[in-house]
C-alpha atoms as a PDB file:
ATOM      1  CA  UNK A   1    -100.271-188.001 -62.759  1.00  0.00           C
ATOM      2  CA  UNK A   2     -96.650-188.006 -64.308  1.00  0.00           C
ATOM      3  CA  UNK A   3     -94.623-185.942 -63.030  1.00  0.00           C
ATOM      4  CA  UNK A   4     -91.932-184.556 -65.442  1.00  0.00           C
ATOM      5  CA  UNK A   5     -88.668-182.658 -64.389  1.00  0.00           C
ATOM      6  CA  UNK A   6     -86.592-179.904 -66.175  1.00  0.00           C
ATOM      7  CA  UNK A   7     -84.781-180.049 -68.144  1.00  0.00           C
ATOM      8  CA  UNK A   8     -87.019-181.099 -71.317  1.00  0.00           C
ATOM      9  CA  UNK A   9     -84.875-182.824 -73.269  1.00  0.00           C
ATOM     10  CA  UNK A  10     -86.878-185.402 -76.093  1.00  0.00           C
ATOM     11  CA  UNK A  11     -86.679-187.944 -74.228  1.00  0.00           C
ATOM     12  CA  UNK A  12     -88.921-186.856 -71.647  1.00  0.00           C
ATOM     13  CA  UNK A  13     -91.651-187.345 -73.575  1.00  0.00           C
ATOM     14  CA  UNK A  14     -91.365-190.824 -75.243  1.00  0.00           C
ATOM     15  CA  UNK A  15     -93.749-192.171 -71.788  1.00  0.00           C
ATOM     16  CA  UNK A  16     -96.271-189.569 -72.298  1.00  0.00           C
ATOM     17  CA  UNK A  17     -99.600-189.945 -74.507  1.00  0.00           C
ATOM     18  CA  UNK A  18    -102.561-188.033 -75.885  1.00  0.00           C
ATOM     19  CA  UNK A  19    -105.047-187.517 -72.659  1.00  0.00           C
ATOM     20  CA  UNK A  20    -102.141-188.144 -69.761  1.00  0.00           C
ATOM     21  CA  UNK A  21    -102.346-185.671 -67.219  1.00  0.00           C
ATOM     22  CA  UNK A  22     -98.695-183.765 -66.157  1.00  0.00           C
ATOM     23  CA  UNK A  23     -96.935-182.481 -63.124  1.00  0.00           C
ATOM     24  CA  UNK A  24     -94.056-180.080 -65.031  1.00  0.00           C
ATOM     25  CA  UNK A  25     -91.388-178.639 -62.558  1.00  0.00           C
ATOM     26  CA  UNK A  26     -89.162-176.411 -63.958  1.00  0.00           C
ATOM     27  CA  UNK A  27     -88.774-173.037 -66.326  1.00  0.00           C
ATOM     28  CA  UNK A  28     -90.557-172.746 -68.921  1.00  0.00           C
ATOM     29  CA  UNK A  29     -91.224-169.558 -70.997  1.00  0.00           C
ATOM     30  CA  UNK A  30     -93.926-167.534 -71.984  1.00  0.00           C
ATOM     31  CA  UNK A  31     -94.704-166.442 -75.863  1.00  0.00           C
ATOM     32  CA  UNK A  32     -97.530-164.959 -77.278  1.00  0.00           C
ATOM     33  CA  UNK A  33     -98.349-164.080 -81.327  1.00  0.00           C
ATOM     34  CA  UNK A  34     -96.282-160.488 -81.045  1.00  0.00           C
ATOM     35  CA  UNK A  35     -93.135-162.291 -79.334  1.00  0.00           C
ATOM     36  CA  UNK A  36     -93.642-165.324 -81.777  1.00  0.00           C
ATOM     37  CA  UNK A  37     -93.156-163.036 -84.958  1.00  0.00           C
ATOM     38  CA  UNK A  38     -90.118-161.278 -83.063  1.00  0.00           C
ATOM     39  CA  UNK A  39     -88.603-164.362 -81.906  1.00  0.00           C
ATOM     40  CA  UNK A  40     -88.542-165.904 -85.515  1.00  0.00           C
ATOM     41  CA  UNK A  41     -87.648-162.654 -86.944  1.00  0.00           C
ATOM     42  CA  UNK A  42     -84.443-162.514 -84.258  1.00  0.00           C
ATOM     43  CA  UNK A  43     -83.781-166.122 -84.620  1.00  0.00           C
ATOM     44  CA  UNK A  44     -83.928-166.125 -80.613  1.00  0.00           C
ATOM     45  CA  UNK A  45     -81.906-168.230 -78.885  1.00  0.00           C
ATOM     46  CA  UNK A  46     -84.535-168.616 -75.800  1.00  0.00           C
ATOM     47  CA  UNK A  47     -86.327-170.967 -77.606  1.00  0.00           C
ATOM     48  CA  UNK A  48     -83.798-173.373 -77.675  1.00  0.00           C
ATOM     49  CA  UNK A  49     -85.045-176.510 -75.734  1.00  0.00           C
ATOM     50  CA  UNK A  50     -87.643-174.496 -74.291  1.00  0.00           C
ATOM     51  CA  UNK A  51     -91.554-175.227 -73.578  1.00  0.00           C
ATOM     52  CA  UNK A  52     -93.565-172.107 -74.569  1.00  0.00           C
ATOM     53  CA  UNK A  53     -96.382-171.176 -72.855  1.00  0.00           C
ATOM     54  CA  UNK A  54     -98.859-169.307 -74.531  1.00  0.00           C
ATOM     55  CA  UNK A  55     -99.505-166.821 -72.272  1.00  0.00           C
ATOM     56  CA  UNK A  56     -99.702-163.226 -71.288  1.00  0.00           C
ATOM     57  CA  UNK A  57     -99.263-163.258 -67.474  1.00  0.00           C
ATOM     58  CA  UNK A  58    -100.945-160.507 -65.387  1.00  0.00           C
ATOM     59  CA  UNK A  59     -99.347-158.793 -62.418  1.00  0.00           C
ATOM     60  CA  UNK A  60    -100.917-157.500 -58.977  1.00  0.00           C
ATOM     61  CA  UNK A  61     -98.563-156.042 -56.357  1.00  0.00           C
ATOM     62  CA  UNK A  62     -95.241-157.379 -58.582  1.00  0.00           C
ATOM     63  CA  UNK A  63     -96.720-161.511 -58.601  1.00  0.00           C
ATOM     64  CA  UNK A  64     -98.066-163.272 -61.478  1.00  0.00           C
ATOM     65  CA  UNK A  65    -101.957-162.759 -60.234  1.00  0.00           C
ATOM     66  CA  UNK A  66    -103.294-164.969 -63.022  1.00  0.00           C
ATOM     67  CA  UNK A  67    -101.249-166.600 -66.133  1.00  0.00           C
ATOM     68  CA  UNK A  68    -103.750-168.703 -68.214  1.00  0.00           C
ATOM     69  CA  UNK A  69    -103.867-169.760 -71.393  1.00  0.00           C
ATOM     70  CA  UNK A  70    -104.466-168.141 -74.941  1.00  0.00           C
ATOM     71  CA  UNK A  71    -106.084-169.858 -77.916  1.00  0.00           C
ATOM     72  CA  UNK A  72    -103.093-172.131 -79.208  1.00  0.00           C
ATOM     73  CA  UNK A  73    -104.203-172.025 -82.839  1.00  0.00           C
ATOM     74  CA  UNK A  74    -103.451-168.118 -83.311  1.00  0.00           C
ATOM     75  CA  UNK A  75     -99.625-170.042 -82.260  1.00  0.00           C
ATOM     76  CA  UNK A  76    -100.450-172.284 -85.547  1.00  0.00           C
ATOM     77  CA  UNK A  77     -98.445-169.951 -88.390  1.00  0.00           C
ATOM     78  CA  UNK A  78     -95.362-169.722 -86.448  1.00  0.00           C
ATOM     79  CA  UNK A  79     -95.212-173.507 -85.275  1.00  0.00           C
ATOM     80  CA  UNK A  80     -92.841-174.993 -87.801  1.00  0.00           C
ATOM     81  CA  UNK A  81     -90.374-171.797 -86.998  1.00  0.00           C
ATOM     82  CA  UNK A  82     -90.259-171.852 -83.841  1.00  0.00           C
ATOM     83  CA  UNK A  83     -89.611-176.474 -83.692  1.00  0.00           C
ATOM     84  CA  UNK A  84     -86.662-174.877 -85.928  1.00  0.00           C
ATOM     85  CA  UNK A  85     -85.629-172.563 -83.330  1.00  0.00           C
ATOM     86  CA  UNK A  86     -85.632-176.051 -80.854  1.00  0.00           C
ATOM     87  CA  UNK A  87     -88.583-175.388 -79.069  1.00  0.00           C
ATOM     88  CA  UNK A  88     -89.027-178.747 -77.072  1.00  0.00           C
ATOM     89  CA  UNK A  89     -92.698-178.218 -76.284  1.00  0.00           C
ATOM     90  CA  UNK A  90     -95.882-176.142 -76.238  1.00  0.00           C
ATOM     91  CA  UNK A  91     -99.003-175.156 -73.550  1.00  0.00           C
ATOM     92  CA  UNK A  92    -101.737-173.718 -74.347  1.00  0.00           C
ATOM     93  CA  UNK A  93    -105.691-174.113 -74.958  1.00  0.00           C
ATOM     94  CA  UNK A  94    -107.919-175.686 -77.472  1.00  0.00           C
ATOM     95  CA  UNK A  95    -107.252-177.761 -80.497  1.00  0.00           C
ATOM     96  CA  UNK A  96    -104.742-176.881 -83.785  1.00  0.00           C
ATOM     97  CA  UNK A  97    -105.027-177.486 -87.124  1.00  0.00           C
ATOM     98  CA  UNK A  98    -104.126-181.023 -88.135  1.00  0.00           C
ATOM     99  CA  UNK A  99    -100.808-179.841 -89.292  1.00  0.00           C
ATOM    100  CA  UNK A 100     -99.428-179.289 -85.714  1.00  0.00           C
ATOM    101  CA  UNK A 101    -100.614-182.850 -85.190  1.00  0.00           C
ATOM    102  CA  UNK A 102     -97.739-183.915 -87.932  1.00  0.00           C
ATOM    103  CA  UNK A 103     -95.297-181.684 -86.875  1.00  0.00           C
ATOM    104  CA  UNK A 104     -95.962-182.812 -83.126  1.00  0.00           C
ATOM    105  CA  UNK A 105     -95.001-186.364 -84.187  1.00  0.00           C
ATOM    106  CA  UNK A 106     -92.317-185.989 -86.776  1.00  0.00           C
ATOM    107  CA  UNK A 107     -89.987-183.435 -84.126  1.00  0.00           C
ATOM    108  CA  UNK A 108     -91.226-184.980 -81.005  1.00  0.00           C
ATOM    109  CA  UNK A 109     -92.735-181.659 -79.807  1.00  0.00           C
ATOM    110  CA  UNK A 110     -95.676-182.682 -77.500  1.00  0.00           C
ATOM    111  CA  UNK A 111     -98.342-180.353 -77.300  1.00  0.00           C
ATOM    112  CA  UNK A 112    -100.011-179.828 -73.670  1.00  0.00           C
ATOM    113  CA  UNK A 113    -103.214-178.151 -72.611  1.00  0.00           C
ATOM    114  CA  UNK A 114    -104.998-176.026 -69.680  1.00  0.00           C
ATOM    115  CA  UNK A 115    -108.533-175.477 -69.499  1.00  0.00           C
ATOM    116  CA  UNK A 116    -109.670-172.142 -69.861  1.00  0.00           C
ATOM    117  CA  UNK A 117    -110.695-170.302 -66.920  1.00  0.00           C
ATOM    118  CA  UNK A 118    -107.782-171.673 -64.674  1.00  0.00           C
ATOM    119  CA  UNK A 119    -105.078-168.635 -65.186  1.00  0.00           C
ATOM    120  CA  UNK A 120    -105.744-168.006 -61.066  1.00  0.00           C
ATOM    121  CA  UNK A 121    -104.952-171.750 -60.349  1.00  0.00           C
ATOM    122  CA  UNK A 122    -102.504-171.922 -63.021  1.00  0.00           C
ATOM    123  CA  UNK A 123    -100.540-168.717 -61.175  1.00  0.00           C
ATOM    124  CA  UNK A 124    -100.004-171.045 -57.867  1.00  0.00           C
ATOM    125  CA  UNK A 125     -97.735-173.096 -59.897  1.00  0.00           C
ATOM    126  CA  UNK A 126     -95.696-170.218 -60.681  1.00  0.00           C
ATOM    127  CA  UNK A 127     -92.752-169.921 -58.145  1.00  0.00           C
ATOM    128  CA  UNK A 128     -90.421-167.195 -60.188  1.00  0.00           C
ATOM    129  CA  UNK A 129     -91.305-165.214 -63.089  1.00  0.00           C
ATOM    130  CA  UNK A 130     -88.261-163.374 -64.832  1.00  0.00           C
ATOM    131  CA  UNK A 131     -88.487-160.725 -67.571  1.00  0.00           C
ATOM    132  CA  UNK A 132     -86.160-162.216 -70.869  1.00  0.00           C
ATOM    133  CA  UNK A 133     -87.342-160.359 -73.745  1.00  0.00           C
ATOM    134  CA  UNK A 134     -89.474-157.420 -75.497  1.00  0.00           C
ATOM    135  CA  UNK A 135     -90.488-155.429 -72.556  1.00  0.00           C
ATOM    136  CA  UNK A 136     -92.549-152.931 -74.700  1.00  0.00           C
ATOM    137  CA  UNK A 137     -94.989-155.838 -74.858  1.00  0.00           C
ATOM    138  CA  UNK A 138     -95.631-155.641 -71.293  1.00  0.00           C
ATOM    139  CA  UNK A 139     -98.325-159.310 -70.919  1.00  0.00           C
ATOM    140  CA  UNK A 140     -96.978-160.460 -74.308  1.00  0.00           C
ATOM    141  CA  UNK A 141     -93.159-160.479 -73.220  1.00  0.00           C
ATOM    142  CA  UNK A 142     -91.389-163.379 -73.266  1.00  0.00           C
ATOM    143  CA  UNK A 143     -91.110-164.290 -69.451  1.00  0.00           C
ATOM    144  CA  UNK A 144     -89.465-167.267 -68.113  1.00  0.00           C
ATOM    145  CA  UNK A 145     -91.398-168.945 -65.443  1.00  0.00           C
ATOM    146  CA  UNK A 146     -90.297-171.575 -62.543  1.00  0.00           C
ATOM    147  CA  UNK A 147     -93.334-173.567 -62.219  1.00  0.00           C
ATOM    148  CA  UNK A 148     -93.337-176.860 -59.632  1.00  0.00           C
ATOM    149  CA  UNK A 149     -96.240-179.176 -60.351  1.00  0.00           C
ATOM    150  CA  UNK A 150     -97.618-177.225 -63.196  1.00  0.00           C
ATOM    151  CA  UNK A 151    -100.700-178.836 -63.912  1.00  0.00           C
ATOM    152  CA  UNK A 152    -101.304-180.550 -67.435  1.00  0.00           C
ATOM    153  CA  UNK A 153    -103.244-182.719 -70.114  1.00  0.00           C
ATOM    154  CA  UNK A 154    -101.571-183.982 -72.983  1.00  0.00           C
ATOM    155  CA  UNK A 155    -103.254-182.903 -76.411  1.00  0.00           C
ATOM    156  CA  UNK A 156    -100.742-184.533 -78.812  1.00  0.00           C
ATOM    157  CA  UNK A 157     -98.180-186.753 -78.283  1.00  0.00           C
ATOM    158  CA  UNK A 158     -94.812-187.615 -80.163  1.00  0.00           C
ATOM    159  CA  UNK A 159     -96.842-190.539 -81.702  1.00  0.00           C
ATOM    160  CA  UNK A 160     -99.680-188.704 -83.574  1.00  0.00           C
ATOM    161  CA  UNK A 161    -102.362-189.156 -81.356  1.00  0.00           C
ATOM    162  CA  UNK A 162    -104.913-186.248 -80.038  1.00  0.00           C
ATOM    163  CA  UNK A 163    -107.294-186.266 -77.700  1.00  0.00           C
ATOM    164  CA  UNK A 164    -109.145-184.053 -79.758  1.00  0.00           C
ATOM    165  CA  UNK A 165    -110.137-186.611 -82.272  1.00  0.00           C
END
């Protein structure tokens, strides 16, 4: 496994390719389709440099009890916004239209992936989890998240390749 460290700057992922598996350490923040049209709407700042995690955490006792991943292709409309907006790079599941295969590799915006099923693993990796945005959308906030050893595949690389072809 590679592990990669915050912070996510480009270069990070020039050694990283289509079917590597990933240790991340670091924040990262959470964005779902209602905080993606907000966040674009806002031009919001958070996105700057950040991975986005598309996610709607759940909560037991105050604790993230299970934070796995939503269907990245509902993401797929507001991709090109938010690689504007500086996003560095995206988690979620499943593949994306062949688009976000282009756009991966012309910004250097890797794309990484969970299995479904794993938002109870996934949670372990989740040492802080801090309210940033749009609390009225309670799971679909935008939450930033200190992960160590957050465990992921690559879909798409910077270079064009997917493990989904």
């Amino acid at each position: 496994m590679i592990k990669i460290d915050a912070p996510f700057t480009k270069d990070k992922w020039k050694d990283i390719h289509a079917g590597d598996t990933v240790l991340l350490t670091g924040r990262i923040i959470t964005a779902r389709d209602q905080a993606h049209k907000r966040a674009i709407i806002e031009n919001n700042t958070l996105i700057k440099d950040a991975v986005i995690f598309y996610t709607g955490p759940t909560f037991k006792d105050g604790h993230i009890s299970s934070c796995g991943p939503t269907t990245s292709s509902r993401m797929d409309p507001f991709y090109q916004a938010f690689i504007d907006l500086g996003m560095a790079a995206s988690i979620g599941k499943g593949p994306r239209a062949k688009e976000i295969i282009r756009l991966s590799n012309e910004n250097n915006v890797p794309y990484f992936i969970i299995p479904g099923g794993l938002g109870a693993l996934t949670a372990l990796s989740v040492q802080n989890c801090e309210l940033l945005a749009y609390p009225d959308l309670k799971s679909e906030a935008i939450y930033a998240l200190d992960v160590k050893d957050l465990k992921l595949i690559v879909a798409y690389d910077i270079y064009g390749n997917s493990i989904f072809e």
